[in-house]
N, C-alpha and C. Protein backbone atom coordinates (compact mmCIF):
# COMPACT_ATOMS: atom_id res chain seq x y z
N UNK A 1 -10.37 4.31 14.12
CA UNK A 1 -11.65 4.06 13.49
C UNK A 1 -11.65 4.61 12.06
N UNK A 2 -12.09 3.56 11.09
CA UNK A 2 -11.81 3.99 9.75
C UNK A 2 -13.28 5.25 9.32
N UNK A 3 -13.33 6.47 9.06
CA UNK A 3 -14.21 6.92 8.49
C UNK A 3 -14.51 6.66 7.07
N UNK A 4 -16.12 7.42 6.98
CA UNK A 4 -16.55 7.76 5.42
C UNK A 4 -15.10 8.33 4.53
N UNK A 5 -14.47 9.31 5.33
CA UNK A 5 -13.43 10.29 4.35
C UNK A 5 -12.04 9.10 4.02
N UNK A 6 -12.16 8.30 5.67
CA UNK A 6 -11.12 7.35 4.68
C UNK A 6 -11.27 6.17 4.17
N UNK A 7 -12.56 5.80 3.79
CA UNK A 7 -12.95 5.15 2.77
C UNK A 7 -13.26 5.70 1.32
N UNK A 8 -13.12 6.90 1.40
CA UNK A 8 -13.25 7.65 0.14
C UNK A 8 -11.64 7.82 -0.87
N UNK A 9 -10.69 7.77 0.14
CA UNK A 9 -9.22 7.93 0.07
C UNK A 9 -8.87 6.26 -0.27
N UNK A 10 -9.14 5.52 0.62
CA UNK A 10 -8.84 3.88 0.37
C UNK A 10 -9.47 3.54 -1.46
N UNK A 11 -10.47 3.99 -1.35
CA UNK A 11 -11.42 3.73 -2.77
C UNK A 11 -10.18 4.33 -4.18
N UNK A 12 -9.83 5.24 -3.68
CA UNK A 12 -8.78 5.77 -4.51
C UNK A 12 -7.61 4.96 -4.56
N UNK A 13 -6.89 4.74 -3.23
CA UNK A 13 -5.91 3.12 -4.07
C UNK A 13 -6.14 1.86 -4.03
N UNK A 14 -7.33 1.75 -4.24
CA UNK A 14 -7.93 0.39 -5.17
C UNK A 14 -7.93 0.55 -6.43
N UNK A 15 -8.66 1.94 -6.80
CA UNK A 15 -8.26 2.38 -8.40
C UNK A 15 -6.99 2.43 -8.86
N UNK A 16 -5.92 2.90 -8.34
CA UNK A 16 -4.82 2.94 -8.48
C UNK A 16 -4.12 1.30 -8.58
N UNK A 17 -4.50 0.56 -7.86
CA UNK A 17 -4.08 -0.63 -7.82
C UNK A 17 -4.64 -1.48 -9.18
N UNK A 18 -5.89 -0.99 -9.49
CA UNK A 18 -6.58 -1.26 -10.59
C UNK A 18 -6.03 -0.80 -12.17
N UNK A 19 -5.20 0.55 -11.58
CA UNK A 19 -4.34 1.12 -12.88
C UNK A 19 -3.20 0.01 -13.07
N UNK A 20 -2.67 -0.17 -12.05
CA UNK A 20 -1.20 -1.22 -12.29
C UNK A 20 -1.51 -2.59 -12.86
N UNK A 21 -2.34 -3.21 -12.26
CA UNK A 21 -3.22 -4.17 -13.06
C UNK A 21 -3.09 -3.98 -14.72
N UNK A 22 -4.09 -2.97 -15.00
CA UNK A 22 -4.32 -2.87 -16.46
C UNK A 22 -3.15 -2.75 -16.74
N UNK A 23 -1.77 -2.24 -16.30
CA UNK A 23 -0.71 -1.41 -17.09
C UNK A 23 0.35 -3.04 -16.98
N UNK A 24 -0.48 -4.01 -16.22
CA UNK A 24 0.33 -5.37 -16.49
C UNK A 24 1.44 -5.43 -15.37
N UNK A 25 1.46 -4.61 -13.83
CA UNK A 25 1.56 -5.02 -12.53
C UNK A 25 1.23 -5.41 -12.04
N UNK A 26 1.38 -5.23 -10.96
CA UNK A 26 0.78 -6.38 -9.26
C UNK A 26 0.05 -5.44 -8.94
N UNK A 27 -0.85 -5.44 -8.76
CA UNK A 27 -2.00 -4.54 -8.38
C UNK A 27 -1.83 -3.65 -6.73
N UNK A 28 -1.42 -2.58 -6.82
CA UNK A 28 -0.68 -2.00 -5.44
C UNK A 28 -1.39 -0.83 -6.05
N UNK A 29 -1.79 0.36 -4.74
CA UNK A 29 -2.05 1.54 -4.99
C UNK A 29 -2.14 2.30 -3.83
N UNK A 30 -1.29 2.95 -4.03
CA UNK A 30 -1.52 4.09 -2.32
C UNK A 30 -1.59 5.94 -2.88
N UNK A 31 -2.22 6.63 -1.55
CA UNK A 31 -2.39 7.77 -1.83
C UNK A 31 -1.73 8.14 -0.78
N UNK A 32 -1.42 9.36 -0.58
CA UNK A 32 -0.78 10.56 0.63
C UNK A 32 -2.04 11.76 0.42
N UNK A 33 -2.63 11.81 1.83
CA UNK A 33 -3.18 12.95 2.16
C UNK A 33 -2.99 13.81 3.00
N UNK A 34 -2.61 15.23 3.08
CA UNK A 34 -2.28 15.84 3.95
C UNK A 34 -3.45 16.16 5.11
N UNK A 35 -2.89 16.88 6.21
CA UNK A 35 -3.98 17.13 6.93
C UNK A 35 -5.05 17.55 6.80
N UNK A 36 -5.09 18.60 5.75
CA UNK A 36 -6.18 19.17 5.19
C UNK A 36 -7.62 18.33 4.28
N UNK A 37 -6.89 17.20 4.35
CA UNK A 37 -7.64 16.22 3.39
C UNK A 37 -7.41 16.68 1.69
N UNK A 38 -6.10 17.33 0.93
CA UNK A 38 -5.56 17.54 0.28
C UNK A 38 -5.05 16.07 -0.26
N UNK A 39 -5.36 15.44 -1.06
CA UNK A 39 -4.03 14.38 -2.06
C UNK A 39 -2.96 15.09 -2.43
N UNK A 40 -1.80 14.64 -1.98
CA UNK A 40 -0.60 15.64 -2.24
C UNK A 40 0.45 14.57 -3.20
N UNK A 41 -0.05 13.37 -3.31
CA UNK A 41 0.79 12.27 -4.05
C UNK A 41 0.24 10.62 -3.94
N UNK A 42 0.05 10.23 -5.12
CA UNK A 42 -0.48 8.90 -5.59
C UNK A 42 0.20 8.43 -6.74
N UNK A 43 0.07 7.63 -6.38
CA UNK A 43 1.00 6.31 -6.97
C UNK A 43 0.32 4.84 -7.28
N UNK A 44 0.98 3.93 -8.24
CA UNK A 44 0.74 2.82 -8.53
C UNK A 44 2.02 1.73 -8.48
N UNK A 45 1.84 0.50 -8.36
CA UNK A 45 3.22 -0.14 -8.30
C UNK A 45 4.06 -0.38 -9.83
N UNK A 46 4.95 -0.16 -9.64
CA UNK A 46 5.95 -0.49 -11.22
C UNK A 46 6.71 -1.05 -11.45
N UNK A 47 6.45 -2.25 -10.41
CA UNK A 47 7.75 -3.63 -10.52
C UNK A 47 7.63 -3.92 -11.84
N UNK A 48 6.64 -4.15 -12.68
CA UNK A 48 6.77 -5.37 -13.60
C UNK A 48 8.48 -5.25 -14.43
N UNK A 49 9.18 -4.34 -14.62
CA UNK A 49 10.55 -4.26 -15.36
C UNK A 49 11.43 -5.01 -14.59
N UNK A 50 11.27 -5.41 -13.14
CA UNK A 50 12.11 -6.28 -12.74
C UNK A 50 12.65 -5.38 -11.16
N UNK A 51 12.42 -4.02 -11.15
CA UNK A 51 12.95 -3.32 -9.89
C UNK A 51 11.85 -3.38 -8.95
N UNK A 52 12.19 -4.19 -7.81
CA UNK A 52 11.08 -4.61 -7.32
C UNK A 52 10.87 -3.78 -6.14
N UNK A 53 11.92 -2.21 -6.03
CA UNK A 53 11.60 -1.67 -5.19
C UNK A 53 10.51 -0.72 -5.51
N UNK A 54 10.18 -0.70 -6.47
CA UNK A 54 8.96 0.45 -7.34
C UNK A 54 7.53 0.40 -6.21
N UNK A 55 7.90 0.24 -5.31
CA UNK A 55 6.49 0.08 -4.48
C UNK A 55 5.73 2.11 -4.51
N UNK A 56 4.54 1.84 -4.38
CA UNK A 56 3.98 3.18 -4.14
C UNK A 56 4.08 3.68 -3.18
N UNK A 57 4.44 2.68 -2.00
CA UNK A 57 4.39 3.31 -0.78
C UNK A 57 5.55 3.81 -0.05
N UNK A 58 6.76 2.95 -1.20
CA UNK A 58 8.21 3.65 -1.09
C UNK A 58 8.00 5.04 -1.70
N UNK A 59 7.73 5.11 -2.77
CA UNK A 59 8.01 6.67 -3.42
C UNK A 59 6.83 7.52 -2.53
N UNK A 60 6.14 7.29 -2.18
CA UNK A 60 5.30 8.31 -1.41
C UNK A 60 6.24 8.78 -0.20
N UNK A 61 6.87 7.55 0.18
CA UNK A 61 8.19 8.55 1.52
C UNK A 61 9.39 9.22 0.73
N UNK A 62 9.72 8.68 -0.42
CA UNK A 62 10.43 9.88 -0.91
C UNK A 62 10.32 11.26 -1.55
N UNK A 63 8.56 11.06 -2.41
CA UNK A 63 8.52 11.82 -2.63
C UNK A 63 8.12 13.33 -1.40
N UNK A 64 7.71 12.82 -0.31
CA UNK A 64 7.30 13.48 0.82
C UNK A 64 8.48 13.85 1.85
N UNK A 65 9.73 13.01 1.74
CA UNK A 65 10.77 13.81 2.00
C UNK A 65 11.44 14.96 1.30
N UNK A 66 11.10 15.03 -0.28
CA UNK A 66 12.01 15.77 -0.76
C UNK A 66 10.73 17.02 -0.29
N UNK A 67 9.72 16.95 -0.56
CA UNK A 67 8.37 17.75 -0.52
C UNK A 67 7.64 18.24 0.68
N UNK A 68 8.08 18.12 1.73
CA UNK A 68 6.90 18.61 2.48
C UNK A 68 8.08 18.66 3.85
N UNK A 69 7.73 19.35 5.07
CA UNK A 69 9.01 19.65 6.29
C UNK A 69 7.73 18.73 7.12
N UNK A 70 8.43 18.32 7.96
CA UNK A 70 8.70 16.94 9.24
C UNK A 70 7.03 17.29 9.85
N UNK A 71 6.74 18.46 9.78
CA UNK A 71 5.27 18.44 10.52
C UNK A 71 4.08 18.26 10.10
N UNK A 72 4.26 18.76 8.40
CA UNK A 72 3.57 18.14 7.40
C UNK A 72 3.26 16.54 6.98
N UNK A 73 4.33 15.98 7.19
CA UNK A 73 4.99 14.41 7.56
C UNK A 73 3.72 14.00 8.19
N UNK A 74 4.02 14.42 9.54
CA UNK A 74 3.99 13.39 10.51
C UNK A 74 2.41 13.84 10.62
N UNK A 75 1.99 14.80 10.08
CA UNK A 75 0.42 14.85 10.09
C UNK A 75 -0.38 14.40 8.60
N UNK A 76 0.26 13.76 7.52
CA UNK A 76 -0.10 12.73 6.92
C UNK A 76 -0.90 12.05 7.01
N UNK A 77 -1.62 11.37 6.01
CA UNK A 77 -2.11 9.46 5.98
C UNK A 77 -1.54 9.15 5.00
N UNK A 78 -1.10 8.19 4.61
CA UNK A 78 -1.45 6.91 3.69
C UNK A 78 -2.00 5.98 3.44
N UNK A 79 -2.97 6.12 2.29
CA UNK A 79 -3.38 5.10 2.35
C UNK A 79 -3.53 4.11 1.02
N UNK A 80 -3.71 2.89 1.76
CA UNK A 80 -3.35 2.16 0.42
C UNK A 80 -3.58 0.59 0.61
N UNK A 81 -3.66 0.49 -0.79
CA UNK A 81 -4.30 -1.62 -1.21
C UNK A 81 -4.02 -2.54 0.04
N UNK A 82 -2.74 -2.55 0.16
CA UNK A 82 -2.34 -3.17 0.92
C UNK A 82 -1.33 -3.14 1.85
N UNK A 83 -1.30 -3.58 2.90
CA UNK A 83 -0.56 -3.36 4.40
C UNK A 83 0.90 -3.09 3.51
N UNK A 84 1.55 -2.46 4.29
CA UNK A 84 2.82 -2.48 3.50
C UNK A 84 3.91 -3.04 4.15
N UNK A 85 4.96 -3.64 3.02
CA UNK A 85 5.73 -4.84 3.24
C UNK A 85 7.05 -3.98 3.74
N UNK A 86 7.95 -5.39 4.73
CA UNK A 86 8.73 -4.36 5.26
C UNK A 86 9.47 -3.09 4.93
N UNK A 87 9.73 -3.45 3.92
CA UNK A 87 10.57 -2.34 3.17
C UNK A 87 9.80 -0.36 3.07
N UNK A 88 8.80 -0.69 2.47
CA UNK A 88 8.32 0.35 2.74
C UNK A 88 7.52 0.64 3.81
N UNK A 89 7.30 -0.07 5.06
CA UNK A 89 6.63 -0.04 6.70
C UNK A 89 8.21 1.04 6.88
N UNK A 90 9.56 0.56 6.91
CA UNK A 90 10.98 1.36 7.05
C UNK A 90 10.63 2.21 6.47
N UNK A 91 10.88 2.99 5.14
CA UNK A 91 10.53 4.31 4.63
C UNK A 91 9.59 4.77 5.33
N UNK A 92 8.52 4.15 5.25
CA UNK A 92 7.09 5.21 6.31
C UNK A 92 7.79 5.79 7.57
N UNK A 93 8.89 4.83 8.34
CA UNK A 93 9.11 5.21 9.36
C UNK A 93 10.40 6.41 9.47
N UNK A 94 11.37 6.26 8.35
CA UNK A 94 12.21 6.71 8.55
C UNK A 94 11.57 8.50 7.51
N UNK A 95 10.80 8.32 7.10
CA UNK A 95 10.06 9.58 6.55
C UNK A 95 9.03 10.39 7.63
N UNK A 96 8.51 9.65 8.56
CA UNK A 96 8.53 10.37 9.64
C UNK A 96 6.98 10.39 9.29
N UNK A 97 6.29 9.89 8.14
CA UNK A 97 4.79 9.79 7.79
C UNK A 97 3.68 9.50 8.75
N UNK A 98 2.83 9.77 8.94
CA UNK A 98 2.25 9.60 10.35
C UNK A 98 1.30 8.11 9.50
N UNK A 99 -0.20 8.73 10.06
CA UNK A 99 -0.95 7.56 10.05
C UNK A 99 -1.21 6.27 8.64
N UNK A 100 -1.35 5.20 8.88
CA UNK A 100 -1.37 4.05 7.30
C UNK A 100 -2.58 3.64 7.47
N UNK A 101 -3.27 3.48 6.72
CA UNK A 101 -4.77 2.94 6.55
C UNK A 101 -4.76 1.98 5.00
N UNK A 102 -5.29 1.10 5.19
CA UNK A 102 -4.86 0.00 4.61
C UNK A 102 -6.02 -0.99 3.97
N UNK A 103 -6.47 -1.22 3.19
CA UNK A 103 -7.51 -2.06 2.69
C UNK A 103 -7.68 -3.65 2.80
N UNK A 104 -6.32 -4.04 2.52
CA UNK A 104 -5.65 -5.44 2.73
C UNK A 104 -4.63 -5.77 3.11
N UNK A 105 -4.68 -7.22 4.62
CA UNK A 105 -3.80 -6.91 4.96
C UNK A 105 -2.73 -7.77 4.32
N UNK A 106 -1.49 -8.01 4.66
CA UNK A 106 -0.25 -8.76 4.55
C UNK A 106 -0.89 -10.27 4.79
N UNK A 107 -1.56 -10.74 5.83
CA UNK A 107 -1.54 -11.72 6.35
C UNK A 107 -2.81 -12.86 5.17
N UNK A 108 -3.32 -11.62 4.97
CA UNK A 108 -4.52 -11.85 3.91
C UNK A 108 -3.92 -11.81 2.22
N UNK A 109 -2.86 -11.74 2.23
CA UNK A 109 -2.20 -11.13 0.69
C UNK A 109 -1.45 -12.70 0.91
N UNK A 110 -1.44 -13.45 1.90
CA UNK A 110 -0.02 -14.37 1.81
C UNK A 110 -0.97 -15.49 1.61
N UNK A 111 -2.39 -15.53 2.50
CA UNK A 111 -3.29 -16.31 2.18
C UNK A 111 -3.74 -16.40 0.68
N UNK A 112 -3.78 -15.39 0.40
CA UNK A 112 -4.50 -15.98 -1.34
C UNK A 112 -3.41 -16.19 -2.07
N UNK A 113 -2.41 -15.90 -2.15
CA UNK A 113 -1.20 -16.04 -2.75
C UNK A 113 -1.10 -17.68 -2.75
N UNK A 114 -0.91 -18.41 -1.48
CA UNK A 114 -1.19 -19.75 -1.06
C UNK A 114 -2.18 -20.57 -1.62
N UNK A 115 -3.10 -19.96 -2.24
CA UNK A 115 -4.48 -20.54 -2.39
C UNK A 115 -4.75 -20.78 -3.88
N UNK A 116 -3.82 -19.35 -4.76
CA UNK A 116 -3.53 -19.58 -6.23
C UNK A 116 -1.81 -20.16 -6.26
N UNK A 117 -1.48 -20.75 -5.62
CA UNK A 117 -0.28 -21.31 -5.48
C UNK A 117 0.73 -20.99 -6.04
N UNK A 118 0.69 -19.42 -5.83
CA UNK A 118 1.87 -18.52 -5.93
C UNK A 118 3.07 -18.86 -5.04
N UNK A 119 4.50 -18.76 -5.25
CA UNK A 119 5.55 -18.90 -4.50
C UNK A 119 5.63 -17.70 -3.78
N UNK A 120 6.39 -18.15 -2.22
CA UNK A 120 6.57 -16.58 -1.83
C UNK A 120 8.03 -15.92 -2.54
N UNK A 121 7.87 -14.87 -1.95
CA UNK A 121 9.38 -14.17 -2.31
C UNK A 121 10.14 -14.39 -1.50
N UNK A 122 11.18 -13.70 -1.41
CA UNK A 122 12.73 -13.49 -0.45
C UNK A 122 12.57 -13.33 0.71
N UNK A 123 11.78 -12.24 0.31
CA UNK A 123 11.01 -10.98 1.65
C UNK A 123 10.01 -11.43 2.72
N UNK A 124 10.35 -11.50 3.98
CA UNK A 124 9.62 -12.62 4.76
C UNK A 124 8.46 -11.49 4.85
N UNK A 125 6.91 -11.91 5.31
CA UNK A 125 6.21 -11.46 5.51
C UNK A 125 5.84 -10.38 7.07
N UNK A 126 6.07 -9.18 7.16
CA UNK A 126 5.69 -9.02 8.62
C UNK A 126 4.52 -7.71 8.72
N UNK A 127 4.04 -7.77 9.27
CA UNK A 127 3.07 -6.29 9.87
C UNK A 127 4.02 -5.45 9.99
N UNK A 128 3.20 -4.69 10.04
CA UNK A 128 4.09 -3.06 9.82
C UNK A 128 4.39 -3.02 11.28
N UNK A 129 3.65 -3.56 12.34
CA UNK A 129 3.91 -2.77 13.72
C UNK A 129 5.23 -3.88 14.35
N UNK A 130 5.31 -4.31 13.28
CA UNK A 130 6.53 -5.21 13.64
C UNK A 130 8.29 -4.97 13.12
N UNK A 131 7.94 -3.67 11.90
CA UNK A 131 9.05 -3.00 11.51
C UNK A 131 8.91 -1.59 12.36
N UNK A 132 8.00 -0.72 12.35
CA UNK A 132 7.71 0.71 13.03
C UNK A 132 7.33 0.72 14.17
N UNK A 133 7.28 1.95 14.91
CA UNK A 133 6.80 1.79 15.96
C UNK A 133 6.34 3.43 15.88
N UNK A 134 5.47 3.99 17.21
CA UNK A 134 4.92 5.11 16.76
C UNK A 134 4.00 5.55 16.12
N UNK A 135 2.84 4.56 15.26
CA UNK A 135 1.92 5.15 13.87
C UNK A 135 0.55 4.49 14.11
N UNK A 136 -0.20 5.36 14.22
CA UNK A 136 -1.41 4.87 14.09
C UNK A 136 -2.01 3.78 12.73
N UNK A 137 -2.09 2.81 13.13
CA UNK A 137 -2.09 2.04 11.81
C UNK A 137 -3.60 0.96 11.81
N UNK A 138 -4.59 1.24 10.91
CA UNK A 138 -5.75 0.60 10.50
C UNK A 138 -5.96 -0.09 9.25
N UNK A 139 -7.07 -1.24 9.37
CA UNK A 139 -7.12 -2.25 8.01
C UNK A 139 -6.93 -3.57 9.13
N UNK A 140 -7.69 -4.50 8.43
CA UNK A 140 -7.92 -4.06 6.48
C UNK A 140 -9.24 -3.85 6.62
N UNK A 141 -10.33 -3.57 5.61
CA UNK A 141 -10.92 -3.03 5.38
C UNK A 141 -12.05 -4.29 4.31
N UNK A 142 -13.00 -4.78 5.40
CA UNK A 142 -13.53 -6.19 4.06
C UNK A 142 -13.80 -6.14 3.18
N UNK A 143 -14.90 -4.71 3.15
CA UNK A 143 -15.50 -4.56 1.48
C UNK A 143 -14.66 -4.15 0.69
N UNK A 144 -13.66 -3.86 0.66
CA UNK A 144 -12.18 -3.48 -0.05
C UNK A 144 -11.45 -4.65 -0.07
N UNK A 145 -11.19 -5.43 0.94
CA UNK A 145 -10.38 -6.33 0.52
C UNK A 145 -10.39 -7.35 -0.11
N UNK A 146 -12.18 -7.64 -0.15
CA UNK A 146 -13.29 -8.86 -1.11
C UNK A 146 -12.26 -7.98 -2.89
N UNK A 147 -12.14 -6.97 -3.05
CA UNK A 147 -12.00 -6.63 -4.30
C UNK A 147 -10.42 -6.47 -4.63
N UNK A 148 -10.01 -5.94 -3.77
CA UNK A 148 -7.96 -6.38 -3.81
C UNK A 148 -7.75 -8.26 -3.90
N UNK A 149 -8.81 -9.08 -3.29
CA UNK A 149 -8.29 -10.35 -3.82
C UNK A 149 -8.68 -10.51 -4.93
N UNK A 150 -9.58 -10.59 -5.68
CA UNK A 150 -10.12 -10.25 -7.07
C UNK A 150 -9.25 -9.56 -8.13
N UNK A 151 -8.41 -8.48 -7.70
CA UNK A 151 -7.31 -8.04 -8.28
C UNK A 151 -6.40 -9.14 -8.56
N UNK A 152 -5.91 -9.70 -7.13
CA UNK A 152 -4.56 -10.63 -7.21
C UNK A 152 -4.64 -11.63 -8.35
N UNK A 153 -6.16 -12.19 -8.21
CA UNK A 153 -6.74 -12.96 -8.84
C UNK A 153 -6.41 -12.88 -10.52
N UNK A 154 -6.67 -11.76 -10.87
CA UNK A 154 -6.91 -11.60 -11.91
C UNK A 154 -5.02 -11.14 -12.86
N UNK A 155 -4.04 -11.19 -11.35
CA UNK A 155 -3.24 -10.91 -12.23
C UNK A 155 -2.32 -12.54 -12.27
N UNK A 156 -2.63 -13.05 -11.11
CA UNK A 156 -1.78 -14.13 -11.00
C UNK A 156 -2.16 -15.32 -12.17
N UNK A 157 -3.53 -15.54 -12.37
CA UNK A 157 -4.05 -15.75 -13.82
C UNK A 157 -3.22 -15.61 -15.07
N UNK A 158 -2.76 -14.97 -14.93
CA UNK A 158 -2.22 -14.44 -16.21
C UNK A 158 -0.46 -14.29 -16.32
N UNK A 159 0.10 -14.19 -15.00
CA UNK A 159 1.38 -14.23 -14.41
C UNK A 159 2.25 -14.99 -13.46
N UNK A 160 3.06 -15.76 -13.91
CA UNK A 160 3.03 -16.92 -13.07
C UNK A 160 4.67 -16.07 -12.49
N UNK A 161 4.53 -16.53 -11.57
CA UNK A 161 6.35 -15.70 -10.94
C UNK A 161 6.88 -16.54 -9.51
């Protein structure tokens, strides 16, 4: 069940997703909160140079491996714009990160993508509970995700790929 506190945390990587936007990315934004309800690491996405592993939700498992021991981990959230794609669903898992809370999902990111007749990528589309196993995982989140498509919107406008 998503609370007030993690809609207060989600609200935070929408902004973040909102930073990558302006900075001329794909609009991605995730946070790490520890148990305490501490932000211990946030991030924005930084593909646009062409490394398309720059996801936020990759460096949040690295930066939380080099940073924090396995119990700290696994009593975590993340949370963030959008469901995360396989690649970093693997890092979440192999970092040992506990719960993902999520604003928008994958299935909803492929739909509008379709709709501004974006191409897909390489990377086939899957749910996270289809790479991990183990994690409490919530989203998406409507009144958040009415505004992550509005994001996409506003970058695919302007970026054709």
């Amino acid at each position: 069940m998503i609370t007030n506190k993690d809609l207060k945390y989600l609200k935070r990587a929408v902004e973040l997703a909102k930073i990558a936007l302006d900075n001329g990315d794909q609009p991605f934004g995730s946070v790490l909160v520890g148990q305490d309800g501490q932000i211990l690491f946030e991030d924005h996405n930084h593909v646009k140079d062409g490394d398309h592993t720059r996801h936020p939700e990759f460096e949040i498992a690295k930066w939380a491996m080099q940073n924090l021991d396995l119990e700290d981990r696994k009593s975590a959230t993340v949370y963030t714009s959008g469901e995360h794609c396989p690649m970093c669903a693997a890092a979440h898992g192999w970092a040992m990160l506990g719960r993902i809370v999520y604003a928008s999902s994958s299935k909803q990111l492929t739909t509008w993508l379709s709709e501004l007749g974006v191409k897909t990528g390489r990377v086939k589309t899957l749910k996270i509970e289809d790479v991990i196993t183990d994690t409490i995982i919530e989203g998406p989140v409507d009144e958040l995700s009415k505004i992550i498509k509005q994001l996409h919107v506003d970058y695919y406008k302007d970026n054709v790929e």
